[in-house]
PDB file of N, CA and C in Angstrom:
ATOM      1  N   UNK A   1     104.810  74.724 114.719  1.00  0.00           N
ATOM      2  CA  UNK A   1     104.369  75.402 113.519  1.00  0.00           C
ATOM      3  C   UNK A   1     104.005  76.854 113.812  1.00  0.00           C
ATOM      4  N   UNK A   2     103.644  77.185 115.185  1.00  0.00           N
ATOM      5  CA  UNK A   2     103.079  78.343 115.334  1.00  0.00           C
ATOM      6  C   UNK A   2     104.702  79.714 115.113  1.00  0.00           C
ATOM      7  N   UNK A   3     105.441  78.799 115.540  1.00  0.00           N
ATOM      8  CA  UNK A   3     106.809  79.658 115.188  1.00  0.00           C
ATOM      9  C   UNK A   3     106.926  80.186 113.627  1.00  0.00           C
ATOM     10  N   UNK A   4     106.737  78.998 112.947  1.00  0.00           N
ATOM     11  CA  UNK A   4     106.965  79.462 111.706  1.00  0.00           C
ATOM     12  C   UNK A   4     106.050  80.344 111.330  1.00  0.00           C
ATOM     13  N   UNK A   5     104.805  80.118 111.546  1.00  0.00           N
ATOM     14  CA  UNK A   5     103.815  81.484 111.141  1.00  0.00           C
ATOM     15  C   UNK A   5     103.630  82.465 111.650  1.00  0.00           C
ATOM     16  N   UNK A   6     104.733  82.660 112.940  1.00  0.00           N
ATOM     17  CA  UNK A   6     105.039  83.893 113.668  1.00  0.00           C
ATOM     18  C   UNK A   6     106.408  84.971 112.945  1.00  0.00           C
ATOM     19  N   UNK A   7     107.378  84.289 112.320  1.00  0.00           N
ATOM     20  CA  UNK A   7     108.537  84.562 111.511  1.00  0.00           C
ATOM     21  C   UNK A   7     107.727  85.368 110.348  1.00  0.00           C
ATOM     22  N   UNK A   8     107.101  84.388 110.006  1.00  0.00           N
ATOM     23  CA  UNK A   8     106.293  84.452 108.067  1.00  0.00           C
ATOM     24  C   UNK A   8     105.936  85.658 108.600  1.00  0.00           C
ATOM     25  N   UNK A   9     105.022  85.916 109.574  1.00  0.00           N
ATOM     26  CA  UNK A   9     104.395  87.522 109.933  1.00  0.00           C
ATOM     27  C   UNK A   9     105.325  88.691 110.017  1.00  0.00           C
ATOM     28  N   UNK A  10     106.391  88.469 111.261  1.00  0.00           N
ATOM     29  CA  UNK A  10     107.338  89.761 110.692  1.00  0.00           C
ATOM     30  C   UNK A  10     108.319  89.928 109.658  1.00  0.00           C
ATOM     31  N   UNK A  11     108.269  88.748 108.673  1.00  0.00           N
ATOM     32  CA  UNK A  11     108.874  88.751 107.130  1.00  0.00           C
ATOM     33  C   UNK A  11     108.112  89.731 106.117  1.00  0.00           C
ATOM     34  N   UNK A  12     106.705  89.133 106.631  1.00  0.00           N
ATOM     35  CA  UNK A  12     105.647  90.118 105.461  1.00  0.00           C
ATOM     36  C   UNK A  12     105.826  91.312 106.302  1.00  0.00           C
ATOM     37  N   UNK A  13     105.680  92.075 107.519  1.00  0.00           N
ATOM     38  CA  UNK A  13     105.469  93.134 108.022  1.00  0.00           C
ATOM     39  C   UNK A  13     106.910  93.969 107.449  1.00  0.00           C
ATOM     40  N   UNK A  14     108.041  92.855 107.334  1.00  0.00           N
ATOM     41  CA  UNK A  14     109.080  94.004 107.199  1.00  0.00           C
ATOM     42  C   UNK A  14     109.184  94.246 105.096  1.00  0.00           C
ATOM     43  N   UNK A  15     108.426  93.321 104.916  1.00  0.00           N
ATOM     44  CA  UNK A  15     108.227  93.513 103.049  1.00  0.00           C
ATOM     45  C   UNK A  15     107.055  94.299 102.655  1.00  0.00           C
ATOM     46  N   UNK A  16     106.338  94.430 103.799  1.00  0.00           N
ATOM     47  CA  UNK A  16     105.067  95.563 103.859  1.00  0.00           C
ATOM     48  C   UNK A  16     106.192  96.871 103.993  1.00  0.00           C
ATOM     49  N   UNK A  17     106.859  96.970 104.830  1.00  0.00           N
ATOM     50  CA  UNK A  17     107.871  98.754 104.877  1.00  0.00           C
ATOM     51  C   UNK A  17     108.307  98.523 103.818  1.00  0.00           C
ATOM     52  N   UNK A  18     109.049  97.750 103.445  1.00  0.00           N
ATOM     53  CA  UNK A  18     109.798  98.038 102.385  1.00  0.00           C
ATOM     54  C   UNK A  18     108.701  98.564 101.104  1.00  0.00           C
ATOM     55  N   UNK A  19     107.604  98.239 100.443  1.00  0.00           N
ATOM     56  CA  UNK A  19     107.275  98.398  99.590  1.00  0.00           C
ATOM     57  C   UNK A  19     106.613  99.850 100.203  1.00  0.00           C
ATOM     58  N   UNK A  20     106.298 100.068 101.324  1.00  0.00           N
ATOM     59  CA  UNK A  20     105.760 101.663 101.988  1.00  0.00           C
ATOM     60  C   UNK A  20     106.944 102.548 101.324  1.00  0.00           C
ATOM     61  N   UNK A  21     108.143 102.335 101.676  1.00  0.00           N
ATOM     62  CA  UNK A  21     109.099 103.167 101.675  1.00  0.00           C
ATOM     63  C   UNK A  21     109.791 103.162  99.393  1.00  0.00           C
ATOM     64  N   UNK A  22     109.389 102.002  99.163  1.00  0.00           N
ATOM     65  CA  UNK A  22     108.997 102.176  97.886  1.00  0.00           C
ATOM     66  C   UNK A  22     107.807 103.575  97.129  1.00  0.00           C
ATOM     67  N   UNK A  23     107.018 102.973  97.742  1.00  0.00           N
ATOM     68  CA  UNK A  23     105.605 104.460  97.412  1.00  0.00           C
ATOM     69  C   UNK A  23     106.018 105.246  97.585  1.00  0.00           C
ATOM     70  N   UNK A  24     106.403 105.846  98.751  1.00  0.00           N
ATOM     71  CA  UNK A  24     106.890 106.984  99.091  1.00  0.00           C
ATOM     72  C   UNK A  24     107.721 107.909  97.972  1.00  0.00           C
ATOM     73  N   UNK A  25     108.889 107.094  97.903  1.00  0.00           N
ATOM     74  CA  UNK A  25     109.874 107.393  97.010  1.00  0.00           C
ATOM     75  C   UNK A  25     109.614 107.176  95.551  1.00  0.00           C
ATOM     76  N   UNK A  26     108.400 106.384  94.861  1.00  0.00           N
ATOM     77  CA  UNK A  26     108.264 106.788  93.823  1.00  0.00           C
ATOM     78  C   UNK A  26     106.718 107.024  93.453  1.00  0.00           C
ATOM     79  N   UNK A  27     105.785 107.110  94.182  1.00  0.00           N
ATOM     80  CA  UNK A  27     104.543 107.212  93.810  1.00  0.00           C
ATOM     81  C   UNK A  27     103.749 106.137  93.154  1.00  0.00           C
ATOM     82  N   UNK A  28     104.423 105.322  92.963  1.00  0.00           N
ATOM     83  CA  UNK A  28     103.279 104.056  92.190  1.00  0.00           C
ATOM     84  C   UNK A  28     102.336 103.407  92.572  1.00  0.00           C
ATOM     85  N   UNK A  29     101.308 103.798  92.259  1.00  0.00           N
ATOM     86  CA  UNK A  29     100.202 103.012  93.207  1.00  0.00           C
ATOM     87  C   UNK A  29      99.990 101.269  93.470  1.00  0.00           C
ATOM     88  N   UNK A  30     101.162 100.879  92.444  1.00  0.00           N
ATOM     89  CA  UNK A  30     101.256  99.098  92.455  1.00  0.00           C
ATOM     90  C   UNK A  30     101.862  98.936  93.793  1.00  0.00           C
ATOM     91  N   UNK A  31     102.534  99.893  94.347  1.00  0.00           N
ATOM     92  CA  UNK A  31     102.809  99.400  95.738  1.00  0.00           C
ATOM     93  C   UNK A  31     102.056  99.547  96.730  1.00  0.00           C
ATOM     94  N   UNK A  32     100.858 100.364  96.596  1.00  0.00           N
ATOM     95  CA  UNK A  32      99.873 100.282  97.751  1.00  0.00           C
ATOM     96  C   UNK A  32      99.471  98.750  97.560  1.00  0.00           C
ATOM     97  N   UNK A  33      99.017  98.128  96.299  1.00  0.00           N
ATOM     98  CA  UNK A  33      98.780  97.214  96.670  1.00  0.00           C
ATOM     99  C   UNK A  33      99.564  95.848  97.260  1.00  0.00           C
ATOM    100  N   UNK A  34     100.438  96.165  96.796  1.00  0.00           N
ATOM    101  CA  UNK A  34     101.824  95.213  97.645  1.00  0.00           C
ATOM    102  C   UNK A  34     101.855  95.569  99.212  1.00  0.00           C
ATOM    103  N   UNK A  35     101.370  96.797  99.634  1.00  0.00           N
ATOM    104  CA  UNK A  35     101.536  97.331 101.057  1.00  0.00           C
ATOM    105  C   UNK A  35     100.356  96.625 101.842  1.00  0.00           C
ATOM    106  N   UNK A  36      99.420  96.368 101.320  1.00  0.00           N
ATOM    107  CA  UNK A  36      97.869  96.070 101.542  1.00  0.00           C
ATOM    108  C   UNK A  36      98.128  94.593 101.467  1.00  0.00           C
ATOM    109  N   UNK A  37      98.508  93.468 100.680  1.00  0.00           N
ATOM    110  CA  UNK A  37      98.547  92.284 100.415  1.00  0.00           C
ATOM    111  C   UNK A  37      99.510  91.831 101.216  1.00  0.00           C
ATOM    112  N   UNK A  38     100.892  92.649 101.355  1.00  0.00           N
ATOM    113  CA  UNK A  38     102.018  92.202 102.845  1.00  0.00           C
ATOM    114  C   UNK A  38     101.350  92.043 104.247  1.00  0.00           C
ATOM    115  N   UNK A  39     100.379  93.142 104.497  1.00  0.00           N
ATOM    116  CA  UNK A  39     100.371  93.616 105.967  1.00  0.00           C
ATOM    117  C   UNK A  39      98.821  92.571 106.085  1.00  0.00           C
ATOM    118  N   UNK A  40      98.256  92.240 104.958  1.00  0.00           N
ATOM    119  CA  UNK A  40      96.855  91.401 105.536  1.00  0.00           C
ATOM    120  C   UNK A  40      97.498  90.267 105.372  1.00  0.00           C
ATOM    121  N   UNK A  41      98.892  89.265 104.461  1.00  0.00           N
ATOM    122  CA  UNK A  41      99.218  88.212 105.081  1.00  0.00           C
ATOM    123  C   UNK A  41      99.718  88.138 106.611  1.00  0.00           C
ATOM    124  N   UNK A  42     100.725  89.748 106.641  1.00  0.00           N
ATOM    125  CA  UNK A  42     101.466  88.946 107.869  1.00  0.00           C
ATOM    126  C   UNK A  42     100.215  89.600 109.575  1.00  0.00           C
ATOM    127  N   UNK A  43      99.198  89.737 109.068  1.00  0.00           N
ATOM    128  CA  UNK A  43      97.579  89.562 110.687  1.00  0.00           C
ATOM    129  C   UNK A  43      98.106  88.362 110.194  1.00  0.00           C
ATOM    130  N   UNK A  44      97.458  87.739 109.025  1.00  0.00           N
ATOM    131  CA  UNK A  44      96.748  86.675 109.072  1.00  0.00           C
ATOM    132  C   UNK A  44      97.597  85.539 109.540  1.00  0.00           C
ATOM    133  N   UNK A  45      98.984  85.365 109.447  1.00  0.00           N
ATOM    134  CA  UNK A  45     100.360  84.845 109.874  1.00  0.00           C
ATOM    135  C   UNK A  45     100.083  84.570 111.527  1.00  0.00           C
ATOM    136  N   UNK A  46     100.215  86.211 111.400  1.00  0.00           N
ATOM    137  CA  UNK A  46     100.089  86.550 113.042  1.00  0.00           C
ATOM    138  C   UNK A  46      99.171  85.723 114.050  1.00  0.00           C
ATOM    139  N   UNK A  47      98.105  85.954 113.018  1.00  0.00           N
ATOM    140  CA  UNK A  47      96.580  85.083 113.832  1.00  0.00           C
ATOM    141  C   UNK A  47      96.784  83.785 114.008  1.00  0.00           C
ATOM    142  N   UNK A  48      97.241  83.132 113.129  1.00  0.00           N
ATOM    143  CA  UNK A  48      97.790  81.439 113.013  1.00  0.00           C
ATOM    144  C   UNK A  48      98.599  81.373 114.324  1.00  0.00           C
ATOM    145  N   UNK A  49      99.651  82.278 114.316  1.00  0.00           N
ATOM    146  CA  UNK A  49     100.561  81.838 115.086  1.00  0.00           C
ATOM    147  C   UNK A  49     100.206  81.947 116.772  1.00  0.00           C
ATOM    148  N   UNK A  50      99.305  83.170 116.781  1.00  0.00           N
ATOM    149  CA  UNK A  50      98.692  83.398 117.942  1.00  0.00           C
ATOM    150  C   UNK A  50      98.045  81.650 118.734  1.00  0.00           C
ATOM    151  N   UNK A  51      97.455  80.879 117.549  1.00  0.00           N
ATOM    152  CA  UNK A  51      96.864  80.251 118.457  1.00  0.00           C
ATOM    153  C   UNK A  51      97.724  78.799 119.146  1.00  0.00           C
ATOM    154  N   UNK A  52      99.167  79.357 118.900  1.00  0.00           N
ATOM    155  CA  UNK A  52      99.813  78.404 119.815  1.00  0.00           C
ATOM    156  C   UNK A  52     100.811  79.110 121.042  1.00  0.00           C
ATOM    157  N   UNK A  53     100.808  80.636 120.700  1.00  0.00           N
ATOM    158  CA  UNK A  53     102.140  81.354 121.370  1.00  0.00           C
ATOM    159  C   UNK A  53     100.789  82.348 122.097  1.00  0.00           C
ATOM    160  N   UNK A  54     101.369  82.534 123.248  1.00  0.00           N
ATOM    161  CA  UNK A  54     100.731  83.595 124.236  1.00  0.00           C
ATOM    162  C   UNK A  54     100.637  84.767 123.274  1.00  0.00           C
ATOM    163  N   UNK A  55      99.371  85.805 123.050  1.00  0.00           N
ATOM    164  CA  UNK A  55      99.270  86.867 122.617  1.00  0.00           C
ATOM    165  C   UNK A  55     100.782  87.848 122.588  1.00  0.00           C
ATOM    166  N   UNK A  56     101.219  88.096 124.182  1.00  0.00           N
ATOM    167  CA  UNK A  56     101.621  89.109 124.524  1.00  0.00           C
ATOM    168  C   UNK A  56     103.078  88.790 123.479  1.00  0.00           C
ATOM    169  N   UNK A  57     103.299  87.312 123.962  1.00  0.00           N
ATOM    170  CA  UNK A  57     104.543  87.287 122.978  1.00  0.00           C
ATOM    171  C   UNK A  57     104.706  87.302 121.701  1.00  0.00           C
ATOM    172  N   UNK A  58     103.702  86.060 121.059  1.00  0.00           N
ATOM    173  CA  UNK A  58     103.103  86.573 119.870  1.00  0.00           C
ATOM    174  C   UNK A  58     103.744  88.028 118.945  1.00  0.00           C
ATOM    175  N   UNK A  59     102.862  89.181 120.014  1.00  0.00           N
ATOM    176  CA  UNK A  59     103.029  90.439 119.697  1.00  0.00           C
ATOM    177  C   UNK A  59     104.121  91.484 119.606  1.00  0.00           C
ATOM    178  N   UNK A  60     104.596  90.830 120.525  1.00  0.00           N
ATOM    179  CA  UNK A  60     105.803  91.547 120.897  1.00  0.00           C
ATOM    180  C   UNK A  60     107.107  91.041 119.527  1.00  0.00           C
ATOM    181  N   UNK A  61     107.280  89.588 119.682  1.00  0.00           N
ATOM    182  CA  UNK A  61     107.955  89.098 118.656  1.00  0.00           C
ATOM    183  C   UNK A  61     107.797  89.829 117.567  1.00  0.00           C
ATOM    184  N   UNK A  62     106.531  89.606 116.728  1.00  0.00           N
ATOM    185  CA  UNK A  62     105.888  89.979 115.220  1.00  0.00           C
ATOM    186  C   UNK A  62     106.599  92.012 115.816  1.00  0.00           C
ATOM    187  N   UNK A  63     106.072  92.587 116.430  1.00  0.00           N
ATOM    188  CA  UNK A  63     106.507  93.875 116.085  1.00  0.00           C
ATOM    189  C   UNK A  63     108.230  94.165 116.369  1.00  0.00           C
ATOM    190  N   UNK A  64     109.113  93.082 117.285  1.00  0.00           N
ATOM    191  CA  UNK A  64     110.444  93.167 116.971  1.00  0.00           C
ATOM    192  C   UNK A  64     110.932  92.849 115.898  1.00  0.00           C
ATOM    193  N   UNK A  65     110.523  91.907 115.136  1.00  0.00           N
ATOM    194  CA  UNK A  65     111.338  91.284 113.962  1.00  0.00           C
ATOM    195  C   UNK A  65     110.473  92.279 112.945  1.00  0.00           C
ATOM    196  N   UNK A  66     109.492  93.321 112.973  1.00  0.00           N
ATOM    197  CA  UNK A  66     108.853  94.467 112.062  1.00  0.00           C
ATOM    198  C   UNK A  66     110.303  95.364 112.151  1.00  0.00           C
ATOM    199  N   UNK A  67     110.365  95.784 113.483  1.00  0.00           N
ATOM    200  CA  UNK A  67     110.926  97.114 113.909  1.00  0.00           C
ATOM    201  C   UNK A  67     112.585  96.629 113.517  1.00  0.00           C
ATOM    202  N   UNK A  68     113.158  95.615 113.674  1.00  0.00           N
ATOM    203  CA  UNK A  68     114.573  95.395 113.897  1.00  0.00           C
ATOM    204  C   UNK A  68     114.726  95.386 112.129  1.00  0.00           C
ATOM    205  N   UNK A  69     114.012  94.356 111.394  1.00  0.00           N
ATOM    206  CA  UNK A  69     114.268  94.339 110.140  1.00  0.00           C
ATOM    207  C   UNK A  69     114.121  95.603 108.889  1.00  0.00           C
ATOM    208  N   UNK A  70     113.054  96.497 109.798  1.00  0.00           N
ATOM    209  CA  UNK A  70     113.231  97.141 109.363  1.00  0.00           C
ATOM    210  C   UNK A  70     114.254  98.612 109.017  1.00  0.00           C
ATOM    211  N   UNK A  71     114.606  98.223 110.201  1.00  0.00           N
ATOM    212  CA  UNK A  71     115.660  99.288 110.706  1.00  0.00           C
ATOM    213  C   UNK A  71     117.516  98.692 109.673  1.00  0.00           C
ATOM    214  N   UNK A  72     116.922  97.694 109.796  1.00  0.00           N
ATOM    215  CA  UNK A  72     118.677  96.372 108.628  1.00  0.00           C
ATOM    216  C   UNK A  72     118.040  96.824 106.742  1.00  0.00           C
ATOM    217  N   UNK A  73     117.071  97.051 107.119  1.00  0.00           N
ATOM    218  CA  UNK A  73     116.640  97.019 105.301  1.00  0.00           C
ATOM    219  C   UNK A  73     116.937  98.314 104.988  1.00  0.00           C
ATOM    220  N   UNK A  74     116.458  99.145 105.800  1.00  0.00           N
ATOM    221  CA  UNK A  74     117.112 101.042 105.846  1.00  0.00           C
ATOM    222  C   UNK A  74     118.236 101.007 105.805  1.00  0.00           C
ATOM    223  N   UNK A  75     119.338 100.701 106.876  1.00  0.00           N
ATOM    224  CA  UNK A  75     120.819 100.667 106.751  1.00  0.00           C
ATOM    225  C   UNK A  75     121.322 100.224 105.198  1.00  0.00           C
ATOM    226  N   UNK A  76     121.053  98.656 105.129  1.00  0.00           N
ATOM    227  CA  UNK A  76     121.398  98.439 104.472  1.00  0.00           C
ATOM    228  C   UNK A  76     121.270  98.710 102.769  1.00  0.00           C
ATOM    229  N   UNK A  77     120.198  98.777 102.712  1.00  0.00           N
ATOM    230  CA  UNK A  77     119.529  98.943 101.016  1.00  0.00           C
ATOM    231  C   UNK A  77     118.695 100.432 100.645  1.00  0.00           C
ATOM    232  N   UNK A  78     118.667 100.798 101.869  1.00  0.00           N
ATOM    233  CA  UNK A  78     118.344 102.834 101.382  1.00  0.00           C
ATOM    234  C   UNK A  78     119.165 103.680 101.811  1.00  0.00           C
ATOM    235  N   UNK A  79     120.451 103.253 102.398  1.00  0.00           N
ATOM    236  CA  UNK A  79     121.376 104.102 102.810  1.00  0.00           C
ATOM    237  C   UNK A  79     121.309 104.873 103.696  1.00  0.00           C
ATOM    238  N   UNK A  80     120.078 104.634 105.146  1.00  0.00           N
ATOM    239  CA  UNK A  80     119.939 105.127 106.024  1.00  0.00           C
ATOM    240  C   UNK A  80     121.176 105.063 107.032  1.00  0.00           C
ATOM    241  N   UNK A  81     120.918 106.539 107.610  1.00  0.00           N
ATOM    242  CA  UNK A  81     122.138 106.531 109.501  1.00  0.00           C
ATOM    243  C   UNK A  81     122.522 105.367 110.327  1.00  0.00           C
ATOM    244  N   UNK A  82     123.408 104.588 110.284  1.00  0.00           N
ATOM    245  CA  UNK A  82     123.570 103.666 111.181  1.00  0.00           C
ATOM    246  C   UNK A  82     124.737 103.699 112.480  1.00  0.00           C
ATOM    247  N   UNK A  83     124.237 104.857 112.863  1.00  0.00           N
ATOM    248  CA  UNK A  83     124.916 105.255 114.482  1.00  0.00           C
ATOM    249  C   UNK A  83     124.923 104.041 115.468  1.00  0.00           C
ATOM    250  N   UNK A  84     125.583 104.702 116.283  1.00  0.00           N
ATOM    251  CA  UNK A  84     126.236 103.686 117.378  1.00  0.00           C
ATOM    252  C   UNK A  84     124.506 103.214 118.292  1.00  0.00           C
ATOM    253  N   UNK A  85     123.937 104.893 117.978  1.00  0.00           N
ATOM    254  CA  UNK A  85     122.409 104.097 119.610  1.00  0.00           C
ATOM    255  C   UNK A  85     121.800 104.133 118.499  1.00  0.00           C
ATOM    256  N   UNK A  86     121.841 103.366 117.375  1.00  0.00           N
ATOM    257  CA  UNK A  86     120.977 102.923 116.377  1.00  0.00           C
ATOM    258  C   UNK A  86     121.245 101.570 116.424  1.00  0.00           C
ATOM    259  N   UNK A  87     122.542 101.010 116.456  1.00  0.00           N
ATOM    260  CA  UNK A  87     122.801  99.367 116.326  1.00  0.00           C
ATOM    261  C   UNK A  87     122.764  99.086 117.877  1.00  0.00           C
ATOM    262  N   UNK A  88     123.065  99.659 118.798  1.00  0.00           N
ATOM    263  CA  UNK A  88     122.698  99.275 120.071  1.00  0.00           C
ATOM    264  C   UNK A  88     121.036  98.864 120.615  1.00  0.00           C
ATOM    265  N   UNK A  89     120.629  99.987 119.844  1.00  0.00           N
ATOM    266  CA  UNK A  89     118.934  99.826 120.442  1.00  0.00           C
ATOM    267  C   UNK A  89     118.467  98.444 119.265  1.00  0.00           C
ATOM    268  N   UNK A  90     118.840  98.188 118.119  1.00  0.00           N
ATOM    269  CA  UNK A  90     118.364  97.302 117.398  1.00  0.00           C
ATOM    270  C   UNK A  90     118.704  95.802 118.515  1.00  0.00           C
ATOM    271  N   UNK A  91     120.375  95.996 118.484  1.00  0.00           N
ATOM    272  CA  UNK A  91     120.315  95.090 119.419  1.00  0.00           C
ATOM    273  C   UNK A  91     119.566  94.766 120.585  1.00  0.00           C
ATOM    274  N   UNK A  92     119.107  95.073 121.230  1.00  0.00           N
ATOM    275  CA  UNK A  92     118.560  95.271 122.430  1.00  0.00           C
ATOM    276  C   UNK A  92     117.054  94.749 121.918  1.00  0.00           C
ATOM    277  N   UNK A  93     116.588  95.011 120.856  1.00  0.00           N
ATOM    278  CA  UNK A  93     115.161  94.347 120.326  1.00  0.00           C
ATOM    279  C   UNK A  93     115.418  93.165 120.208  1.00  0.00           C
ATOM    280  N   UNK A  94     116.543  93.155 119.439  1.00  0.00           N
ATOM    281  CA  UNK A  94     116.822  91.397 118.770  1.00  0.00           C
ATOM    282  C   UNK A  94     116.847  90.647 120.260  1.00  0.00           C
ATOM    283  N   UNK A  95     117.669  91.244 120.962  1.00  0.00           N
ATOM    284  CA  UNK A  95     117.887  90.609 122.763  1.00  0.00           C
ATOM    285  C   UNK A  95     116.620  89.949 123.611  1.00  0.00           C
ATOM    286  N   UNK A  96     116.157  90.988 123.480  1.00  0.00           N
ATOM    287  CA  UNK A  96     114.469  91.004 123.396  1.00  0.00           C
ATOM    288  C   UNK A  96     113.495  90.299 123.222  1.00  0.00           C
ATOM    289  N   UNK A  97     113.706  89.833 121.996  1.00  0.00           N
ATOM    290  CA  UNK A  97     112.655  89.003 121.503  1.00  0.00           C
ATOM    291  C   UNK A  97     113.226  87.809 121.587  1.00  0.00           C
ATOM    292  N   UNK A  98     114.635  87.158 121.452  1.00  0.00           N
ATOM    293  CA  UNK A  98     115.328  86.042 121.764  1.00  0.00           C
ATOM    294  C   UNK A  98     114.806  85.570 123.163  1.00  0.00           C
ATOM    295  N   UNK A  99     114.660  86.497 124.155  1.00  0.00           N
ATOM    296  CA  UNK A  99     114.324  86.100 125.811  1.00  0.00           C
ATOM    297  C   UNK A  99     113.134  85.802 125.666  1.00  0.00           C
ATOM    298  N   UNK A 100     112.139  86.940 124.873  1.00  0.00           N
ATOM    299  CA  UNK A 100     110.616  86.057 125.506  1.00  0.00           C
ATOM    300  C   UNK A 100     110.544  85.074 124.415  1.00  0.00           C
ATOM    301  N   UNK A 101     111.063  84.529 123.465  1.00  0.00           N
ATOM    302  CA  UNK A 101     111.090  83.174 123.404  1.00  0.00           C
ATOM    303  C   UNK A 101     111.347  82.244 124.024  1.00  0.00           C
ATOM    304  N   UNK A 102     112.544  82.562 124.969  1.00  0.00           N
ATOM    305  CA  UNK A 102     113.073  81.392 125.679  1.00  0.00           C
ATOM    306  C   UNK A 102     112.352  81.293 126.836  1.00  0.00           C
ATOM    307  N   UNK A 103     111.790  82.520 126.955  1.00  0.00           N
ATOM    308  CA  UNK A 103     110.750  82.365 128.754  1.00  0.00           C
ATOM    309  C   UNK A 103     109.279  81.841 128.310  1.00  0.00           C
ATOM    310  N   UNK A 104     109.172  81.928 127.009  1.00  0.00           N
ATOM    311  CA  UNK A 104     107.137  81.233 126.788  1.00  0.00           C
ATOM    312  C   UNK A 104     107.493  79.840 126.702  1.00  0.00           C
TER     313      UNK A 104
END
């Protein structure tokens, strides 16, 4: 179970950017609170999940699946740069976080 509430965490962390990158672009303050309500489920995710997965991995996971998804939600749905050492380095997170799963 601690897996699943480790996922749920960088799901909300990467629906926390997305609604950041919402504000940004249009000013509505309904998304601070969507930014605020994403990022205190996915601690609180985080915290759950912590108490079955080693911190370090834990951590590391929750901020790859932040950083990688967020980087697929830019490409894909804001029309951000998707260069060659842009999908390489994503890869290399995803790589990443696949191993210290398989090593905890």
């Amino acid at each position: 179970m601690s897996w699943v509430f480790l996922i749920l965490a960088g799901l909300m962390e990467v629906v926390g950017v997305i609604a950041m990158k919402k504000f940004v672009s249009t000013d509505k303050k309904i998304f601070l609170l969507s930014i605020a309500f994403c990022f205190i489920l996915s601690l609180g995710f985080l915290s759950q999940a912590m108490q079955g997965i080693s911190m370090g991995t834990a951590y590391a996971i929750w901020t790859g699946i932040g950083a990688a998804g967020g980087v697929m939600v830019g490409i894909f749905f804001f029309k951000e740069n998707k260069s060659f050492a842009k999908i390489l380095f994503l890869g290399i997170i995803i790589i990443s976080s696949i191993a210290l799963k398989a090593i905890s």
